[in-house]
Protein backbone atom coordinates (compact mmCIF):
# COMPACT_ATOMS: atom_id res chain seq x y z
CA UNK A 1 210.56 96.17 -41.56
CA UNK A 2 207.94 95.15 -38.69
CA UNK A 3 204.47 94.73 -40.60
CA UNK A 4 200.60 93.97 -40.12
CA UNK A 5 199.68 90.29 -41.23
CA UNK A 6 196.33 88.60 -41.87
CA UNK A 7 196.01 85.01 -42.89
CA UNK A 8 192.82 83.32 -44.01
CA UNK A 9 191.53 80.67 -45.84
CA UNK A 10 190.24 81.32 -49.48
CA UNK A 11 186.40 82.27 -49.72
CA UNK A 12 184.30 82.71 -53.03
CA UNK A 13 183.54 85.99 -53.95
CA UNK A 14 183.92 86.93 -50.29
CA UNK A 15 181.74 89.73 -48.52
CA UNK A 16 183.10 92.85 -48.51
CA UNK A 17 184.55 92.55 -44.50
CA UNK A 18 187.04 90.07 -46.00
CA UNK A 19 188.26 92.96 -48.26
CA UNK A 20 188.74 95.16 -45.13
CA UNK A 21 190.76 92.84 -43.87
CA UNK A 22 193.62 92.56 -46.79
CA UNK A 23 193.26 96.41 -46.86
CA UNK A 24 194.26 96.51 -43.59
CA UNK A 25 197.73 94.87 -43.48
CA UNK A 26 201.28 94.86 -45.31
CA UNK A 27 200.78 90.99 -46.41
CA UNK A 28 198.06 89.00 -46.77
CA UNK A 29 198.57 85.14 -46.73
CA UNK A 30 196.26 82.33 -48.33
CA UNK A 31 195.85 79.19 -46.52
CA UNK A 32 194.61 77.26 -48.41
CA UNK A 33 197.03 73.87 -47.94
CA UNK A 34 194.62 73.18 -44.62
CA UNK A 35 191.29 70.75 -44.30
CA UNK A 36 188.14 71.56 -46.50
CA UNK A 37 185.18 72.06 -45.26
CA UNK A 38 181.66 71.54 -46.66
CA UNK A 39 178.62 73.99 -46.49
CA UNK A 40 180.73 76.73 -45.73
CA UNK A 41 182.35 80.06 -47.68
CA UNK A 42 185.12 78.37 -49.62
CA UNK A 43 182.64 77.59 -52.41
CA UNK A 44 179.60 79.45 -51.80
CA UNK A 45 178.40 83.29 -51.25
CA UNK A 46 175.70 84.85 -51.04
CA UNK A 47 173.94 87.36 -53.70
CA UNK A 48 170.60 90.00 -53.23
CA UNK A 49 167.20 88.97 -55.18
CA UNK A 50 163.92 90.80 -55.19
CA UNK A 51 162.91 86.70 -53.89
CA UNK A 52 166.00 87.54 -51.00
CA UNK A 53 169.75 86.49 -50.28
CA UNK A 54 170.51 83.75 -52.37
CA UNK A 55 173.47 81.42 -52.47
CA UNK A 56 175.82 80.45 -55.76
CA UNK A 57 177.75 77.38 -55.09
CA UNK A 58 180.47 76.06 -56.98
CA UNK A 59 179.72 72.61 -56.93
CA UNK A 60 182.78 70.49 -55.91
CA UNK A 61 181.37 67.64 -54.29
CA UNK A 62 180.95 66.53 -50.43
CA UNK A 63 184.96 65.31 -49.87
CA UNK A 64 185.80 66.57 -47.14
CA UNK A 65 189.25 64.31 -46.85
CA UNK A 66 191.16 66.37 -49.01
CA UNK A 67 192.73 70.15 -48.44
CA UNK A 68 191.28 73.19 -49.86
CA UNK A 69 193.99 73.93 -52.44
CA UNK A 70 193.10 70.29 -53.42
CA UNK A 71 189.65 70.61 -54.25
CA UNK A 72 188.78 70.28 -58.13
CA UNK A 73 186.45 71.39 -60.18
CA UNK A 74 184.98 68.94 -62.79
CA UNK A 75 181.68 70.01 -63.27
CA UNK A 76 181.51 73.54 -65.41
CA UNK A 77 177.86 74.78 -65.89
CA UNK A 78 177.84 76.49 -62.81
CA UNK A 79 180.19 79.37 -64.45
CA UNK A 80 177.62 80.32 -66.50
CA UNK A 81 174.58 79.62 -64.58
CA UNK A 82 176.43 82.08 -61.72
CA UNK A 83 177.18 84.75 -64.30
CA UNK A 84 173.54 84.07 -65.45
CA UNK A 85 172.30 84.93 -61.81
CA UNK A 86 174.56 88.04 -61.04
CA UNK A 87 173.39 89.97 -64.80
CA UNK A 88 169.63 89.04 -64.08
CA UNK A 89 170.07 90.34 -60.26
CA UNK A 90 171.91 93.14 -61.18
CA UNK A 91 172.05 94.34 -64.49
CA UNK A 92 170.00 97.42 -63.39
CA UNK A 93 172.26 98.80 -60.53
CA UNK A 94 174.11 101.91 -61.28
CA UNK A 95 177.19 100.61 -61.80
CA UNK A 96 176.88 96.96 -63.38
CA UNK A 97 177.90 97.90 -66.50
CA UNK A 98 182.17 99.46 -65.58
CA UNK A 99 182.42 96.35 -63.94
CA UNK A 100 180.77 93.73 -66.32
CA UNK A 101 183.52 93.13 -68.61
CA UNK A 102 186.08 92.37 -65.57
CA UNK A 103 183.35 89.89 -64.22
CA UNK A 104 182.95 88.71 -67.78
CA UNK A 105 186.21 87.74 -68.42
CA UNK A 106 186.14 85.81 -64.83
CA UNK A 107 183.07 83.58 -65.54
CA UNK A 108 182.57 83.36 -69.22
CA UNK A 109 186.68 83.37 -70.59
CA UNK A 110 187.95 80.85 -68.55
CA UNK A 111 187.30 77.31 -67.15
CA UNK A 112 188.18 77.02 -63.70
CA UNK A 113 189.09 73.26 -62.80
CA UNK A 114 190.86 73.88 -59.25
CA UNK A 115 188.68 76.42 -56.46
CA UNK A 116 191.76 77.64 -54.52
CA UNK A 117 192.89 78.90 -57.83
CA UNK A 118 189.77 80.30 -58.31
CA UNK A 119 189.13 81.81 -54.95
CA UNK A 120 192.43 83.52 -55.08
CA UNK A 121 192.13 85.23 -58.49
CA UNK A 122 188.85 86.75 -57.48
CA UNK A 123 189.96 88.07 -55.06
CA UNK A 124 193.29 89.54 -56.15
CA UNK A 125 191.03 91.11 -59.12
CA UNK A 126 188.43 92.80 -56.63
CA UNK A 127 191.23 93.91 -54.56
CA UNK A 128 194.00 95.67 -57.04
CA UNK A 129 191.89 96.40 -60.13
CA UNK A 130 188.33 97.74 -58.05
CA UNK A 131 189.65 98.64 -54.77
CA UNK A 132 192.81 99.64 -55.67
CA UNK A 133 194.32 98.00 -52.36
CA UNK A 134 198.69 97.79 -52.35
CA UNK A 135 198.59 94.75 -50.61
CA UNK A 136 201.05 92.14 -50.93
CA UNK A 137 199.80 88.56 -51.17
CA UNK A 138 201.39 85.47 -50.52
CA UNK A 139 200.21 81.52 -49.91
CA UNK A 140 200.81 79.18 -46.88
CA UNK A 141 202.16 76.94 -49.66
CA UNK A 142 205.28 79.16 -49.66
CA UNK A 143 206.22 78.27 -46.25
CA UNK A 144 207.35 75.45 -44.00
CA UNK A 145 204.73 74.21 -41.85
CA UNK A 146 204.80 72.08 -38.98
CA UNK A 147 203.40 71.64 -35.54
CA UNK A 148 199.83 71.87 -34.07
CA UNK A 149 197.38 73.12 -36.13
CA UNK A 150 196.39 75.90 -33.97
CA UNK A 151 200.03 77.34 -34.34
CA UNK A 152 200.60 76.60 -37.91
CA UNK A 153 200.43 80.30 -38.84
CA UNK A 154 202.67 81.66 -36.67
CA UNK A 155 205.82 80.70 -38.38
CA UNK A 156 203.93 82.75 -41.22
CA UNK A 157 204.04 85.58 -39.56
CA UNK A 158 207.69 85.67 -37.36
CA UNK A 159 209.00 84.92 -41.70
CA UNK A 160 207.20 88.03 -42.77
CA UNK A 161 208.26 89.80 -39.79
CA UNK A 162 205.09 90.70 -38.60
CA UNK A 163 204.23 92.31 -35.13
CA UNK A 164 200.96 92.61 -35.67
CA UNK A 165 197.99 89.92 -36.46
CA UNK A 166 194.83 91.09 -37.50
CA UNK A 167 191.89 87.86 -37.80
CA UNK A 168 188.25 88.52 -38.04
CA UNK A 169 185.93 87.22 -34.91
CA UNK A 170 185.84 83.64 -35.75
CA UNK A 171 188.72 83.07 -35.12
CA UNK A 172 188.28 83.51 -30.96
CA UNK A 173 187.09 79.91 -31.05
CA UNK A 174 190.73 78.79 -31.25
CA UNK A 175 193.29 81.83 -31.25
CA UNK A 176 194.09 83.59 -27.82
CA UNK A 177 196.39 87.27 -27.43
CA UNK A 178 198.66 84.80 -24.88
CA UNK A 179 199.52 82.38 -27.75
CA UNK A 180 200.96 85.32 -30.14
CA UNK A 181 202.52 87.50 -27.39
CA UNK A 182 204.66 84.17 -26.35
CA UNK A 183 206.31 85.13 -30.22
CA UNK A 184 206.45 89.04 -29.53
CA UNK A 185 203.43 89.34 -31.26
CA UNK A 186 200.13 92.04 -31.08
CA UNK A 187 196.84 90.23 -31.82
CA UNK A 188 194.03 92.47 -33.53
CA UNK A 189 190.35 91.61 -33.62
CA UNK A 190 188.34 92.97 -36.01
CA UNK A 191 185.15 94.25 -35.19
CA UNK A 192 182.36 94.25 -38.56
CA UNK A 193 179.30 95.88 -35.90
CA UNK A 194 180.07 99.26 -37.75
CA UNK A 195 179.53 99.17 -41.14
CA UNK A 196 176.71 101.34 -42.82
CA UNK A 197 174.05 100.61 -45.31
CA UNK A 198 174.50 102.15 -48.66
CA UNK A 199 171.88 102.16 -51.82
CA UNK A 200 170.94 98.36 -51.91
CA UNK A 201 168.07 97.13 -53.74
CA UNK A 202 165.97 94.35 -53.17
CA UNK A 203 165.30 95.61 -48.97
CA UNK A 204 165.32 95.05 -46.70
CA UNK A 205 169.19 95.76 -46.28
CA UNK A 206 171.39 92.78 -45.95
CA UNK A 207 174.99 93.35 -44.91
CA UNK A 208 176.04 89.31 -45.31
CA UNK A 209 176.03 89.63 -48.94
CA UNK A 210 178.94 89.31 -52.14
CA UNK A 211 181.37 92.33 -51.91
CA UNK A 212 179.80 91.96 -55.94
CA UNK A 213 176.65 93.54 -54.55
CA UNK A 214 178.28 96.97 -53.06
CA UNK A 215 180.54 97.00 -56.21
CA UNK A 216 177.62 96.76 -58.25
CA UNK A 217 175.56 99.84 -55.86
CA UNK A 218 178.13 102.14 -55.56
CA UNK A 219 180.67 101.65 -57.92
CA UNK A 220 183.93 103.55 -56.76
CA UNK A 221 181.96 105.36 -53.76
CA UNK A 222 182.22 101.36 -52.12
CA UNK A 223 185.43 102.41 -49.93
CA UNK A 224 183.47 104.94 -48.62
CA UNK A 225 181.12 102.00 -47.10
CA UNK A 226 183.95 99.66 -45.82
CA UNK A 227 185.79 100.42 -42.60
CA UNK A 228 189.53 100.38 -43.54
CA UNK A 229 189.40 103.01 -45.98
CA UNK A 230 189.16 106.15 -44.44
């Protein structure tokens, strides 16, 4: 069976166009087994305060020779200073409280000691238990990767049988339509310009926020504020 494939490096509680993106395709791959990089969205996102946007980091020091499904976790405050953030921010939004056991069980249950692991369970719980997106997932780690970096996916996706990429904007630094059709494959860019503002607090309205924050607003009326849902 030809499918749709996406393939992106793990974020931390990612913003709600990441989510779009897994709902959009048959598989969704992790790659994670590729270079960290500091001040960027594998360990940090940001959340809404009356003061503005603010960022929670999970602190994992400034390494940057090591890959992302490498990258421990040693020091383990943060877990509840985050949780500590996200109930003060948004205790009072309509629909904190059917979500704050999940999130509970997330920060305050468990000791994380690895962020890929991390990253990825987030995001599999937003996904299947909120969103209620069928998407398979998968990890990089599952395959055999050689070659230059640039083209290191595309064994991913010929494996899966994909015939259709789908990759958020960024991604036009480095990726090209010629370099997937060579493989018989369609490239897709996404395009986030679209998206409207639902009941935030805190404005004025901020779309480069948590997905936590449009969970928190609108509960299960978020799909009707994302893009792939309709």
């Amino acid at each position: 069976m030809s499918k749709k494939i996406a393939i992106s490096q793990s974020n931390y509680i990612p913003w709600k166009g990441y989510f779009d993106m897994i709902n959009m395709v048959d598989e969704f791959v992790f790659y994670d087994d590729v270079q960290y990089t500091n001040q960027d969205w594998r360990n940090r996102n940001k959340i809404k305060t009356q003061k503005g946007p603010e960022w929670l980091s999970v602190p994992v020091g400034k390494d940057i020779n090591r890959l992302i499904c490498e990258v421990q976790i040693e020091d383990h405050s943060w877990q509840k200073k985050h949780w500590g953030k996200i109930l003060h921010n948004y205790r009072t939004t309509p629909y904190f409280k059917e979500y704050k056991e999940l999130f509970e069980e997330i920060y305050i249950n468990k000791i994380w000691t690895n962020l890929s692991e991390l990253n990825q369970h987030i995001i599999k719980k937003i996904s299947i238990d909120i969103l209620g997106i069928t998407t398979k997932f998968n990890d990089s780690r599952n395959f055999n990767l050689s070659g230059e970096k640039e083209k290191r996916y595309i064994p991913i996706i010929k494996e899966l049988d994909g015939v259709e990429y789908i990759s958020g904007p960024s991604a036009k630094n480095y990726l090209t339509e010629e370099m997937l059709e060579e493989d018989g494959i369609k490239l897709k860019w996404l395009d986030y310009s679209d998206y409207r503002e639902y009941n935030q607090q805190f404005p004025p309205f901020r779309h480069d926020v948590s997905i936590l924050d449009l969970i928190f607003n609108e509960g299960h009326n978020a799909k009707k504020y994302m893009m792939s849902f309709e």
